[in-house]
PDB file of N, CA and C in Angstrom:
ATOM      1  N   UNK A   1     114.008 100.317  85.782  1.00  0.00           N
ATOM      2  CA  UNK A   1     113.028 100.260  84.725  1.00  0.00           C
ATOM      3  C   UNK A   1     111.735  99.704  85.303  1.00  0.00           C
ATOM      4  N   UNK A   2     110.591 100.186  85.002  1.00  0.00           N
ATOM      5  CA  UNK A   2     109.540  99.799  85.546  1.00  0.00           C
ATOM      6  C   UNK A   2     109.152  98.817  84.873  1.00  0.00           C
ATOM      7  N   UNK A   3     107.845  97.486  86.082  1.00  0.00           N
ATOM      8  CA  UNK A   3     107.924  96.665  85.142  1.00  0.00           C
ATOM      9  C   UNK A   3     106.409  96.543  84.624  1.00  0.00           C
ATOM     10  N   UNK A   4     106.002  96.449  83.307  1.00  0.00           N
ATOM     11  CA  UNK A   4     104.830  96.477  83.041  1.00  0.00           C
ATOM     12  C   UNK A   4     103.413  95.143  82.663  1.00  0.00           C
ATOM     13  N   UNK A   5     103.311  95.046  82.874  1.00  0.00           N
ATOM     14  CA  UNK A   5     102.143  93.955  82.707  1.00  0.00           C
ATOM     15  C   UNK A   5     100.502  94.316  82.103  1.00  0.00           C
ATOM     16  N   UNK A   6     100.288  93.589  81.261  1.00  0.00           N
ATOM     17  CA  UNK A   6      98.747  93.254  80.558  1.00  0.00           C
ATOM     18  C   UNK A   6      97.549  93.449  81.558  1.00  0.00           C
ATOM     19  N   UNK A   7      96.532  94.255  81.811  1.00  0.00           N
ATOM     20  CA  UNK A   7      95.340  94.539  82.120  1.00  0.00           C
ATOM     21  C   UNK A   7      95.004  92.912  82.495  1.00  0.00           C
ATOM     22  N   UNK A   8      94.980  92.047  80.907  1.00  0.00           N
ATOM     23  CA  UNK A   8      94.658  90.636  81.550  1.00  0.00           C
ATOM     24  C   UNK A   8      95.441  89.715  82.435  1.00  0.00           C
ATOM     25  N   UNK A   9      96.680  89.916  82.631  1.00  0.00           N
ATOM     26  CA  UNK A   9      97.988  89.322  83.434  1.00  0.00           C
ATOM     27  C   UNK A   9      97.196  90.229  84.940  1.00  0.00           C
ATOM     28  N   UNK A  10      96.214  90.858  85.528  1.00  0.00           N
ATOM     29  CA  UNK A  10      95.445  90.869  86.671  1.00  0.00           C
ATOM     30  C   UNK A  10      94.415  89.600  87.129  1.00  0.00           C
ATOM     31  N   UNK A  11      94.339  88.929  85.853  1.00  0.00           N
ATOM     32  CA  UNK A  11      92.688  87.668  86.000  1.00  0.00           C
ATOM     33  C   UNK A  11      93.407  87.138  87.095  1.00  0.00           C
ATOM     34  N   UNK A  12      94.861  86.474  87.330  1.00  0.00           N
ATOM     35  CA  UNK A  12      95.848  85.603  88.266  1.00  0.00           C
ATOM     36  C   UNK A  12      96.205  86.548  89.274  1.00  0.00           C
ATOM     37  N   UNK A  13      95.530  86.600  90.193  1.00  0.00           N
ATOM     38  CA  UNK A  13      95.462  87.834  91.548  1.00  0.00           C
ATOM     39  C   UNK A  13      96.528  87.598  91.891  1.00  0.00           C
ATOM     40  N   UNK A  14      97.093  86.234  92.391  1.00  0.00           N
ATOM     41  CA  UNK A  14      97.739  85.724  93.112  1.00  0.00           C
ATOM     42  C   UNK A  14      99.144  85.911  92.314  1.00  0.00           C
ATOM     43  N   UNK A  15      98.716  85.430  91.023  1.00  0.00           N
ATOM     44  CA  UNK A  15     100.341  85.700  90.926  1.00  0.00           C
ATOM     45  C   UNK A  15     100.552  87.490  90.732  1.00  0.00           C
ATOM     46  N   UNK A  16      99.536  87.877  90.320  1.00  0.00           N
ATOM     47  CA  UNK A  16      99.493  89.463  90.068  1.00  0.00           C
ATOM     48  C   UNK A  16     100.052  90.401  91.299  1.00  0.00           C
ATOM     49  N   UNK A  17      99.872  89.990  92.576  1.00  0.00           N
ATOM     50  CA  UNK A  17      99.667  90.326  93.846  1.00  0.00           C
ATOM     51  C   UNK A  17     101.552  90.317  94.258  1.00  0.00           C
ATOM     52  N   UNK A  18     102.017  88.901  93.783  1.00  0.00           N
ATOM     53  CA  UNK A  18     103.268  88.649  93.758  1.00  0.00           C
ATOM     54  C   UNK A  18     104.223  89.342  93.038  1.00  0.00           C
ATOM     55  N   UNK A  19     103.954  89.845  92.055  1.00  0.00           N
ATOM     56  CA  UNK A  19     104.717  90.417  91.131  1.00  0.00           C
ATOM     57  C   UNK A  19     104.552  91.922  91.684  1.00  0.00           C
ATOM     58  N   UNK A  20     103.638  92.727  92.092  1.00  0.00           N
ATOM     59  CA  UNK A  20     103.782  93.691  92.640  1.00  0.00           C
ATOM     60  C   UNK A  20     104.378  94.075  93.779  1.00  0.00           C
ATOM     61  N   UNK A  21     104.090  92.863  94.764  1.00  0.00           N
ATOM     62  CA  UNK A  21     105.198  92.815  95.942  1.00  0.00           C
ATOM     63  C   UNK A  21     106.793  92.370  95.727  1.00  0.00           C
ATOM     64  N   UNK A  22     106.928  91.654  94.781  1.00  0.00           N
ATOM     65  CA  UNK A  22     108.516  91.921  94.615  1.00  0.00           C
ATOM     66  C   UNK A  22     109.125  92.897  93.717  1.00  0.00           C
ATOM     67  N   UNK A  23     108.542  93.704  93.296  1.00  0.00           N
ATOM     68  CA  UNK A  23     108.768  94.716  92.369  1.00  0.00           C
ATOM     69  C   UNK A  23     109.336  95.450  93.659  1.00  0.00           C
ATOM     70  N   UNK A  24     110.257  96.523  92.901  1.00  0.00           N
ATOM     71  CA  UNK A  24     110.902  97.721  94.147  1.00  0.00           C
ATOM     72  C   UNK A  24     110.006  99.131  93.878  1.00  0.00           C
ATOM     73  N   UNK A  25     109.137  99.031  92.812  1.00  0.00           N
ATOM     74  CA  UNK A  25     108.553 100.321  91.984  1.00  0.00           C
ATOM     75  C   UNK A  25     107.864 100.315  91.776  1.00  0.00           C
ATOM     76  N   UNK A  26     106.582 100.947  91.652  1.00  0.00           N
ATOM     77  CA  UNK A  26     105.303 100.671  91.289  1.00  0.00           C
ATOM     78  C   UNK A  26     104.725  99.818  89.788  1.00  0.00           C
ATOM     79  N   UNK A  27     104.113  98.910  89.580  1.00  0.00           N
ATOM     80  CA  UNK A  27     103.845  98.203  88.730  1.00  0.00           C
ATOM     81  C   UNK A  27     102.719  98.619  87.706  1.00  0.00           C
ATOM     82  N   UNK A  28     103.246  99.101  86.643  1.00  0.00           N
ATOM     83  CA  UNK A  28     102.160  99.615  85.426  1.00  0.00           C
ATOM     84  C   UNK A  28     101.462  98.438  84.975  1.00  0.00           C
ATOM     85  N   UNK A  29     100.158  98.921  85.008  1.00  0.00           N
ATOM     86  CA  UNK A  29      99.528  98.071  84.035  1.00  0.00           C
ATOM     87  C   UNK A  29      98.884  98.887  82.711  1.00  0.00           C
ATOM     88  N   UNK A  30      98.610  98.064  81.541  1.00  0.00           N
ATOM     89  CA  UNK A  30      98.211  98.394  80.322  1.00  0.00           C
ATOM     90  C   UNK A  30      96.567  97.885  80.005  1.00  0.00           C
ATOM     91  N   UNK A  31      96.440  98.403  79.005  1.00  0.00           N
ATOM     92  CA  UNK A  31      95.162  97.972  78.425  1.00  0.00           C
ATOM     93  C   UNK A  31      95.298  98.580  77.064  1.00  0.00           C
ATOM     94  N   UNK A  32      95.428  97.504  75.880  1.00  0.00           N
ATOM     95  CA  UNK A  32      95.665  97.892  74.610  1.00  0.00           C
ATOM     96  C   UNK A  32      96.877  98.864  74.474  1.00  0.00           C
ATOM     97  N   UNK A  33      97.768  98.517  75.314  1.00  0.00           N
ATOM     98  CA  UNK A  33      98.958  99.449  75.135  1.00  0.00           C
ATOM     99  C   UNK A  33      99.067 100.556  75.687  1.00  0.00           C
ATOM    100  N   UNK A  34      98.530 100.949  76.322  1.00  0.00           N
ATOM    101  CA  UNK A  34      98.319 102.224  76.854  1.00  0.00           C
ATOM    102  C   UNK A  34      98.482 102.088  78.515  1.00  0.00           C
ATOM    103  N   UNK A  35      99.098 103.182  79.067  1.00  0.00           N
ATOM    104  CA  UNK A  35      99.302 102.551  80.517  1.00  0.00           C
ATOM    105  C   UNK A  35      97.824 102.779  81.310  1.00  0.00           C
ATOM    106  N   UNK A  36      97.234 102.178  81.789  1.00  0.00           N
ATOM    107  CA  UNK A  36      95.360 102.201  82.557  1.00  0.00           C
ATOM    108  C   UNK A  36      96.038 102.719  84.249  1.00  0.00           C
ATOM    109  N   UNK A  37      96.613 102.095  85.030  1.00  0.00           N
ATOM    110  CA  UNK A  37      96.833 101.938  85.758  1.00  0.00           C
ATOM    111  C   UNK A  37      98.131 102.152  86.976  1.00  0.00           C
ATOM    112  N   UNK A  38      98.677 102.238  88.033  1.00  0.00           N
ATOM    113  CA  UNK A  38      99.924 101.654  88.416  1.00  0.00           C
ATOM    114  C   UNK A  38      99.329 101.291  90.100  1.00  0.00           C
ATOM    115  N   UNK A  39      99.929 100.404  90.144  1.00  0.00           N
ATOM    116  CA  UNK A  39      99.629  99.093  91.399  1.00  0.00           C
ATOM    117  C   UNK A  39     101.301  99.025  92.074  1.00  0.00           C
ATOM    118  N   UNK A  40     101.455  99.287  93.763  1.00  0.00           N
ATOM    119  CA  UNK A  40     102.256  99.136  94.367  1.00  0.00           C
ATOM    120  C   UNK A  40     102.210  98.509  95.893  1.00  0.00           C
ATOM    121  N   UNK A  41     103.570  98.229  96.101  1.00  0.00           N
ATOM    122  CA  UNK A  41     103.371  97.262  97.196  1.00  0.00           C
ATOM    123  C   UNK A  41     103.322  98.414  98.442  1.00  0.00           C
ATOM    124  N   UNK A  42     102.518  98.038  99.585  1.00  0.00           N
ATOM    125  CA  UNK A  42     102.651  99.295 100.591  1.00  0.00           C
ATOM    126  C   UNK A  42     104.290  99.819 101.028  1.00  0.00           C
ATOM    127  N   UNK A  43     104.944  98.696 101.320  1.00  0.00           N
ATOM    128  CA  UNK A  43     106.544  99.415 101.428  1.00  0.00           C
ATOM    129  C   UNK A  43     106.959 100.319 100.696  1.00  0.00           C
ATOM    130  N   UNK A  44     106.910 100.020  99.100  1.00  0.00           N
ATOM    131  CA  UNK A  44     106.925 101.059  98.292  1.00  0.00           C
ATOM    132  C   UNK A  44     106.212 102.282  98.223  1.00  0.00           C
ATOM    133  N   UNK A  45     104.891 102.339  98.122  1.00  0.00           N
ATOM    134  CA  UNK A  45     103.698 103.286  98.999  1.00  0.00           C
ATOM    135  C   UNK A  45     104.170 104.247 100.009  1.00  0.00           C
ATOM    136  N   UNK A  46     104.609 103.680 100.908  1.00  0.00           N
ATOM    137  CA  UNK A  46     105.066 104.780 101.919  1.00  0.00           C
ATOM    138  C   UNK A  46     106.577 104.971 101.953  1.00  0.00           C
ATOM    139  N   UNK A  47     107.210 104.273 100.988  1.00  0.00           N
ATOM    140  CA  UNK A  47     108.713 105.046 100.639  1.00  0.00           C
ATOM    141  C   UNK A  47     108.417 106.275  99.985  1.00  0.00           C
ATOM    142  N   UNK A  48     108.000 106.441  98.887  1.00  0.00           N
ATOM    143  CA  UNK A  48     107.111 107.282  98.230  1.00  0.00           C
ATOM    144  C   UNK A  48     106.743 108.320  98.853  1.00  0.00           C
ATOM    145  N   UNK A  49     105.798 107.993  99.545  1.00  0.00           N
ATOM    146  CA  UNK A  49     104.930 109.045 100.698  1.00  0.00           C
ATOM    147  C   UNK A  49     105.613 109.805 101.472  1.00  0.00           C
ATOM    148  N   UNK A  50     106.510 109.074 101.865  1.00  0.00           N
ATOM    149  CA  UNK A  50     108.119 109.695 102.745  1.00  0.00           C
ATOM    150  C   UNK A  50     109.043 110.196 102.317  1.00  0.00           C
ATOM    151  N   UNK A  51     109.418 110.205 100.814  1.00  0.00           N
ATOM    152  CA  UNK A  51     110.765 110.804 100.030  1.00  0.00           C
ATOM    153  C   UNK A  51     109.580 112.314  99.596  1.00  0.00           C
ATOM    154  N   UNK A  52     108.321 112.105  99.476  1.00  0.00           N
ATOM    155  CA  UNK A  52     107.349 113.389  99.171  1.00  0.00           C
ATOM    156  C   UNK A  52     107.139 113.761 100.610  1.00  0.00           C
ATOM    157  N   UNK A  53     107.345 113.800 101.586  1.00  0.00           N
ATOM    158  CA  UNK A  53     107.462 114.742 102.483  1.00  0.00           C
ATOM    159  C   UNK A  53     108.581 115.068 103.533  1.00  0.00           C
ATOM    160  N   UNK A  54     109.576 114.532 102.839  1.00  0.00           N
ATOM    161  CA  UNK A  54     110.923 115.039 102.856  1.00  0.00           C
ATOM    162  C   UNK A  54     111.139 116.238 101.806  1.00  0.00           C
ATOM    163  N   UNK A  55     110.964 116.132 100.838  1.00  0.00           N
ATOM    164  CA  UNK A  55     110.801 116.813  99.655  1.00  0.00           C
ATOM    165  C   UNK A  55     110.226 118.270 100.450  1.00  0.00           C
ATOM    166  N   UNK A  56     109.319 118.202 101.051  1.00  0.00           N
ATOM    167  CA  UNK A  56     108.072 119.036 101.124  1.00  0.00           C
ATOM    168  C   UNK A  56     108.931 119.567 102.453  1.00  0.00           C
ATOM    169  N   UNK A  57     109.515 119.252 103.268  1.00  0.00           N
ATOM    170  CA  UNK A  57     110.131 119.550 104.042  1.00  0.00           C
ATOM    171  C   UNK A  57     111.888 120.414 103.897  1.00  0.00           C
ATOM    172  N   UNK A  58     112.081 119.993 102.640  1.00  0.00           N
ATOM    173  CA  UNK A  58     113.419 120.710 102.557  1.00  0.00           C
ATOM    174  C   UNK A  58     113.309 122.537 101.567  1.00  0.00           C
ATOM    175  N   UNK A  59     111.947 122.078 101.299  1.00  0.00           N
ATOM    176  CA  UNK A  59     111.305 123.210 100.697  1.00  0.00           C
ATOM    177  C   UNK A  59     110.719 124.380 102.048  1.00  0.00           C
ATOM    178  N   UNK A  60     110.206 124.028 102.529  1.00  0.00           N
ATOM    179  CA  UNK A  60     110.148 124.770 103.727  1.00  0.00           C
ATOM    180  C   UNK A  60     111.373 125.057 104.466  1.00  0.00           C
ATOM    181  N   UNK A  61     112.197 124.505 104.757  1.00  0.00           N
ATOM    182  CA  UNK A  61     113.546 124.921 105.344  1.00  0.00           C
ATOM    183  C   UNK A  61     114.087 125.458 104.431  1.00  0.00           C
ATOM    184  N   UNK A  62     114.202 125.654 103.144  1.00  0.00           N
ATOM    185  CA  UNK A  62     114.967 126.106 102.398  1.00  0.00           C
ATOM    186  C   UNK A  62     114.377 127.625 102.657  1.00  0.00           C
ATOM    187  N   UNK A  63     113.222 127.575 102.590  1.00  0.00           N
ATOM    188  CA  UNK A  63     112.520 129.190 101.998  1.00  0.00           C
ATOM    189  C   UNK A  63     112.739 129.784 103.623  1.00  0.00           C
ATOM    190  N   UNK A  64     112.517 129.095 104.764  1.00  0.00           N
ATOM    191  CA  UNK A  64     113.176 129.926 105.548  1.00  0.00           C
ATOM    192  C   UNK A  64     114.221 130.365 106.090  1.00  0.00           C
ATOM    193  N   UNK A  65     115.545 129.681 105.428  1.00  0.00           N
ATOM    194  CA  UNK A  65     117.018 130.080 105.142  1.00  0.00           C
ATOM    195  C   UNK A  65     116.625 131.247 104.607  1.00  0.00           C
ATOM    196  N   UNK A  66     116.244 131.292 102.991  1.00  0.00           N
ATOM    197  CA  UNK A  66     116.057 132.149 102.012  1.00  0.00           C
ATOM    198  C   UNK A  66     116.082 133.425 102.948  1.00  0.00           C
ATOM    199  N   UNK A  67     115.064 133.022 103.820  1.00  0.00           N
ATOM    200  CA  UNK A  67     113.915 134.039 104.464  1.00  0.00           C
ATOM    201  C   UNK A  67     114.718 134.794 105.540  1.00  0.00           C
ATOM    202  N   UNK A  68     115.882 134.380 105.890  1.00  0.00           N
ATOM    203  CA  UNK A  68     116.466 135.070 107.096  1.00  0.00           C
ATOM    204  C   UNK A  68     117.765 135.682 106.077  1.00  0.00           C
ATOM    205  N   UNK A  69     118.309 135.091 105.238  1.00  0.00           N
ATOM    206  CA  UNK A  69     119.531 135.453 104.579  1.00  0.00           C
ATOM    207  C   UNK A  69     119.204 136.427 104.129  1.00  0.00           C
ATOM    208  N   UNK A  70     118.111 136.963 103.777  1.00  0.00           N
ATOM    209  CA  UNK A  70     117.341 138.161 102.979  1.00  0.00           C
ATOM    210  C   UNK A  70     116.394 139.152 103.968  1.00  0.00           C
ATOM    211  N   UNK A  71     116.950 138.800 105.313  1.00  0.00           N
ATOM    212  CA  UNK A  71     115.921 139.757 106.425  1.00  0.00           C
ATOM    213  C   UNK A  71     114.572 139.744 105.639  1.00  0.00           C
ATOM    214  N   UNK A  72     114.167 138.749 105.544  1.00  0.00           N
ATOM    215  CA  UNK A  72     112.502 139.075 105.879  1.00  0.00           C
ATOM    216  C   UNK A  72     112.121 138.123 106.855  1.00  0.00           C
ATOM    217  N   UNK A  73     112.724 137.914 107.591  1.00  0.00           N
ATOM    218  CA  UNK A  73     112.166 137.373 109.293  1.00  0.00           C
ATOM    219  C   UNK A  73     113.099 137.948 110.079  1.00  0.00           C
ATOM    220  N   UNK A  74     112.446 138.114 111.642  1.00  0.00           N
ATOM    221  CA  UNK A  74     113.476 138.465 112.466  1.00  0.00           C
ATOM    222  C   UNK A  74     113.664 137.279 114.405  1.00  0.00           C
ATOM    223  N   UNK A  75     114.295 137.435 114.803  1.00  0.00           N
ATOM    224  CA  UNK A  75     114.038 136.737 115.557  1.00  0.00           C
ATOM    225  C   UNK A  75     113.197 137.130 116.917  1.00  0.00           C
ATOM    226  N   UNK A  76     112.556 136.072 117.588  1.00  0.00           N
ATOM    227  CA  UNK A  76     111.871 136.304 118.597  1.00  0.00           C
ATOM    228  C   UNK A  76     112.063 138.219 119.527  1.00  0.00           C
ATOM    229  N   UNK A  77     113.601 137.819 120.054  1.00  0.00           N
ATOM    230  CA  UNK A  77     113.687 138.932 120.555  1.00  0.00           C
ATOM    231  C   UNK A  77     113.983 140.534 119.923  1.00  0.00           C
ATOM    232  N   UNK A  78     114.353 140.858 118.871  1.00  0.00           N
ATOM    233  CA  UNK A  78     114.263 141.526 117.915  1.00  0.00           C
ATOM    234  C   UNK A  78     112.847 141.670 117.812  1.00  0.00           C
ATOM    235  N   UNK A  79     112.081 141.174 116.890  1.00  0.00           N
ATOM    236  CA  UNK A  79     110.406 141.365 116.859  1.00  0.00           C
ATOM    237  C   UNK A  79     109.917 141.968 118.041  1.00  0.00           C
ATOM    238  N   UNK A  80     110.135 141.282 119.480  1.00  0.00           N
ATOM    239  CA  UNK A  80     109.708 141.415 120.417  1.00  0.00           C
ATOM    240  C   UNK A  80     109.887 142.974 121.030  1.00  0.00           C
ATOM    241  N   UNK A  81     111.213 143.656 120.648  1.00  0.00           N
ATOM    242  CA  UNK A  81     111.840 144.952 120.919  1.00  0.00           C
ATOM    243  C   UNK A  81     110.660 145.759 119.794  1.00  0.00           C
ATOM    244  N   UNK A  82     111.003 145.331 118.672  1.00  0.00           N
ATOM    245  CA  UNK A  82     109.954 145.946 117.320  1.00  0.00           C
ATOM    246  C   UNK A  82     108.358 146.141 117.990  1.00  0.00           C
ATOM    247  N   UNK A  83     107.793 145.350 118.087  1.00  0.00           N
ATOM    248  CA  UNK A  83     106.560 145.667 118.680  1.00  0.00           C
ATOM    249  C   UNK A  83     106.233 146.774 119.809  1.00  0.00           C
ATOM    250  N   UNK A  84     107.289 146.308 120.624  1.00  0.00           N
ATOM    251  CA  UNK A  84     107.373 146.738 122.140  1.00  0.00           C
ATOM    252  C   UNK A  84     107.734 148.339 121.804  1.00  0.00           C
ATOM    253  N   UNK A  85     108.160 149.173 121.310  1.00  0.00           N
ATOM    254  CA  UNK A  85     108.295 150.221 120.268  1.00  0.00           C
ATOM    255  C   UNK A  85     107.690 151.037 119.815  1.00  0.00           C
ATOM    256  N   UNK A  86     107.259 149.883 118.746  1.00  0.00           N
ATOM    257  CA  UNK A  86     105.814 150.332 117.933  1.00  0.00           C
ATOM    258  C   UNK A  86     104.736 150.812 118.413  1.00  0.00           C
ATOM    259  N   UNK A  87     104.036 150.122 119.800  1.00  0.00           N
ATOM    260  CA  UNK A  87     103.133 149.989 120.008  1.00  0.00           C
ATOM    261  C   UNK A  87     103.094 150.554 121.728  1.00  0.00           C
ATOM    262  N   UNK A  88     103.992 151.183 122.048  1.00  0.00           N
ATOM    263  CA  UNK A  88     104.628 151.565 123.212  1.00  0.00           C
ATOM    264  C   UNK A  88     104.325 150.646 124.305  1.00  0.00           C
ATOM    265  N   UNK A  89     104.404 149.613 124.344  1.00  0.00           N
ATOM    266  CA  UNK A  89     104.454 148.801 125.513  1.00  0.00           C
ATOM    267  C   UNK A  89     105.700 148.223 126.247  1.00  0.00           C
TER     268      UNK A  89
END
């Protein structure tokens, strides 16, 4: 559960600063109820940053599974015969 805190619960940097670094999740802040903001500790930051380009990475390997299970790629030497063919060289 994320944890949320008051726009004015920022005036106390220090303790504000603390509460975001022991948080495991990024820390919402409000203003009149409404979320304004979210504040995180860099560990968290680049966990983040890293589970999104893992993400971004299994998407690319996936589509080029896709991509061979469905012959629309071929491999080096195959292509290489294809051209060599094509193009009589």
């Amino acid at each position: 559960m994320p944890i949320c805190v008051s726009i004015g619960d920022m005036k106390d940097t220090a303790a504000f600063a603390e509460t975001v670094h022991a948080a495991q999740a990024p820390v919402i802040v409000t203003k009149n109820g409404k979320k304004t903001l979210a504040s995180m500790s860099p560990e968290v930051y680049e966990g983040l940053r890293l589970e999104a380009a893992r993400a971004q990475l299994y998407d690319i390997v996936d589509k080029g599974i896709s991509d061979i299970e469905s012959e629309r790629s071929r491999n080096a030497k195959t292509l290489t015969a294809v051209l060599r063919k094509q193009y009589g060289l």
